[in-house]
Protein backbone atom coordinates (compact mmCIF):
# COMPACT_ATOMS: atom_id res chain seq x y z
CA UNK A 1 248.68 100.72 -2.12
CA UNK A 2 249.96 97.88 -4.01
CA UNK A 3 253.09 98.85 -6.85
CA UNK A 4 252.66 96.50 -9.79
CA UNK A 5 254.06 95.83 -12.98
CA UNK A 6 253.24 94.78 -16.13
CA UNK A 7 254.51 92.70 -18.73
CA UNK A 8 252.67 92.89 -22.30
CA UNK A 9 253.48 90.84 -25.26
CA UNK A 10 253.95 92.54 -28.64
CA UNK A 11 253.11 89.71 -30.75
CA UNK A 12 249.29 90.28 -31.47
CA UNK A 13 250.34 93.90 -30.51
CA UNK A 14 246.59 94.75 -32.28
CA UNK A 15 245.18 92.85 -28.81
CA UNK A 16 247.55 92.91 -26.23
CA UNK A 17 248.42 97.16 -26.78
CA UNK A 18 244.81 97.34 -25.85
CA UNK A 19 244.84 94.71 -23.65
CA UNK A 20 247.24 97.34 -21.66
CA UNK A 21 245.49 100.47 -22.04
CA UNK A 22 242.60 98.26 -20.19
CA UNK A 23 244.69 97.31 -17.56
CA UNK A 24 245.94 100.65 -17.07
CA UNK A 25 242.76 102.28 -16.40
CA UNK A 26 241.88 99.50 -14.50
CA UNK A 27 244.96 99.88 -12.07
CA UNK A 28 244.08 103.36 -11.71
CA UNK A 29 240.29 102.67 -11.02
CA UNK A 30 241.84 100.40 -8.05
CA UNK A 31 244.70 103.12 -7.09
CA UNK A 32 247.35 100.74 -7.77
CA UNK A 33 250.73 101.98 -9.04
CA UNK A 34 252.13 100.82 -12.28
CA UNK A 35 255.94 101.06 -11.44
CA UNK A 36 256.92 99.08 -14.77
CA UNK A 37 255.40 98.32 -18.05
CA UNK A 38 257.63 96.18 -20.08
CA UNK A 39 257.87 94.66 -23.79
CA UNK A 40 258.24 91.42 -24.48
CA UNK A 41 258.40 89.98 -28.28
CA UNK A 42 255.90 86.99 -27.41
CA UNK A 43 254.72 85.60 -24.38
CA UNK A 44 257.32 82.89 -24.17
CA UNK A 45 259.56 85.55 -23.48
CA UNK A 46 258.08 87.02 -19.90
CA UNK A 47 259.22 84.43 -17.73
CA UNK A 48 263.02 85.92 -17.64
CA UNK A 49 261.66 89.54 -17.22
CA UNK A 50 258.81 88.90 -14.49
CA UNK A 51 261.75 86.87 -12.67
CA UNK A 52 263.69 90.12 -12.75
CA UNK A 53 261.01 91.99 -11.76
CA UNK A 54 260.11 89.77 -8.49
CA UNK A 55 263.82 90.29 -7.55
CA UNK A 56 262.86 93.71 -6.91
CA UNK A 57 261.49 94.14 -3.38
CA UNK A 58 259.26 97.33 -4.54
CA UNK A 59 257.06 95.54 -6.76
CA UNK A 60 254.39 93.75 -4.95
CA UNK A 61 253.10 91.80 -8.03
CA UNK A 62 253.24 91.13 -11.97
CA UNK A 63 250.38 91.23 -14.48
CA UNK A 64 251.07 89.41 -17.58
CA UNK A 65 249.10 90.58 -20.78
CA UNK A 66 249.20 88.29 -24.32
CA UNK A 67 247.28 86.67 -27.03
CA UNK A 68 248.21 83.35 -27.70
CA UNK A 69 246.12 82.75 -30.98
CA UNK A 70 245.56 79.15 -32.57
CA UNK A 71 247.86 78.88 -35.79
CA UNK A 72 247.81 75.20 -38.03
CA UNK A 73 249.56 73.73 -35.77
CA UNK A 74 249.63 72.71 -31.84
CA UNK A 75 252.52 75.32 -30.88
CA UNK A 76 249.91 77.86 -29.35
CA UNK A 77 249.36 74.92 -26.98
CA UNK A 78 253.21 74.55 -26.02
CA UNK A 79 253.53 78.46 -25.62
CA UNK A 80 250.75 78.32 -23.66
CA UNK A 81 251.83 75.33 -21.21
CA UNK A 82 255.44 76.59 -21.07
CA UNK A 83 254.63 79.98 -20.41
CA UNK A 84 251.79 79.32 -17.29
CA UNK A 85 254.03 76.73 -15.71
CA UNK A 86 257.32 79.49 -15.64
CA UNK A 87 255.03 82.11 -14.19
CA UNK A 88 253.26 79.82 -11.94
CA UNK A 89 256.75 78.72 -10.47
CA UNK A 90 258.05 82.13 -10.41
CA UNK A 91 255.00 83.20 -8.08
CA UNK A 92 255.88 80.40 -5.47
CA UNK A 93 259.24 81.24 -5.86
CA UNK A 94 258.83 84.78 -4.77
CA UNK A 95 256.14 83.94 -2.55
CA UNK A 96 254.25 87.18 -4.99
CA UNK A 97 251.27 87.27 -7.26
CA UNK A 98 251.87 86.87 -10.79
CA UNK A 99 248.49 87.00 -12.80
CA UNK A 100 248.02 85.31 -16.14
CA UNK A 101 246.16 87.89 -18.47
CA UNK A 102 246.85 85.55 -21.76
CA UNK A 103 244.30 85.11 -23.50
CA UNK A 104 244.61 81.02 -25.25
CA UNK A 105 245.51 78.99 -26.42
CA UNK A 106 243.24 77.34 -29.16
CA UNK A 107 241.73 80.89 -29.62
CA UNK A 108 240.62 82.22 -32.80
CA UNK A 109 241.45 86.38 -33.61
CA UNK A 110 238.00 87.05 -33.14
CA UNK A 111 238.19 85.58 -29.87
CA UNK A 112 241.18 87.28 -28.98
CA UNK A 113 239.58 90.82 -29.65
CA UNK A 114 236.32 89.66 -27.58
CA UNK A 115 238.10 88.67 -24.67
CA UNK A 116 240.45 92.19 -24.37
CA UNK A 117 239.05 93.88 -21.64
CA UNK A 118 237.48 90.73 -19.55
CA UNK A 119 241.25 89.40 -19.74
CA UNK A 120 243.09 92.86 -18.96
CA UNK A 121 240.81 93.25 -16.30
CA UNK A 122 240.75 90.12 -14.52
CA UNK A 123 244.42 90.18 -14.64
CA UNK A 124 244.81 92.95 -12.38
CA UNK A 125 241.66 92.04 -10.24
CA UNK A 126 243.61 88.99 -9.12
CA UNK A 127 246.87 90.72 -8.61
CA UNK A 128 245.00 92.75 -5.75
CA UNK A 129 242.98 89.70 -4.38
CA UNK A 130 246.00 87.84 -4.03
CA UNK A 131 247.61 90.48 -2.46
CA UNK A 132 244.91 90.90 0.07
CA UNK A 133 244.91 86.66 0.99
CA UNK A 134 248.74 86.56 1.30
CA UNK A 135 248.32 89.48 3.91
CA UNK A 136 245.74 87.94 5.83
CA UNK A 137 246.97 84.65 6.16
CA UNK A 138 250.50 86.44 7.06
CA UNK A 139 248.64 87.99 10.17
């Protein structure tokens, strides 16, 4: 049984609170346990918390949850570069899946709402698939 965590951004809390309560259930549906579920103001911020979490040899992998919605300007497009590149690095750097459940960037809200459960859900699909792949290819 994998242990996970979870790292949820509170801006857009209206998407990315039930972005969590779909991951949740999901987890459960796949009998994974949820060993952290931490706040983050936006998801610029989860780099420095997922690295924390990685650190910790009990937690097999991190799901990320946020909604980076398109604003008048092009910085939902840096947030969104930034943030994929930290986690991506912080995955090879722990040699431990980190999945990106962030919905954006160039999203409207409407889109953001649509995509809650398809996001959520694929984020903790891949956590255990690339769980499973790293243990095979360790064998």
């Amino acid at each position: 049984m994998l242990n996970i965590a979870i790292v949820v951004s509170e801006f857009n809390e209206e998407v990315t609170f039930r972005m969590l309560d779909v991951a949740k259930e999901k987890a459960n549906l796949m009998q994974l346990t949820i060993s952290h579920v931490c706040m983050v103001p936006g998801a610029y911020d989860m780099p420095i918390v997922v690295d924390r979490l990685l650190q910790n040899e009990n937690i097999d992998g991190v799901a990320t949850l946020g909604a980076i919605i398109k604003g008048q300007t092009k910085h939902d497009e840096v947030i969104s570069h930034a943030t994929a590149q930290s986690l991506t690095s912080l995955s090879l750097k722990y040699q431990k899946p980190v999945s990106l459940g962030i919905s954006g960037p160039g999203m409207q809200e409407r889109h953001a709402y649509a995509r809650i459960r398809p996001v959520a859900e694929r984020a903790i699909e891949a956590l255990v698939k690339i769980s499973k792949e790293l243990e095979k290819i360790q064998k």
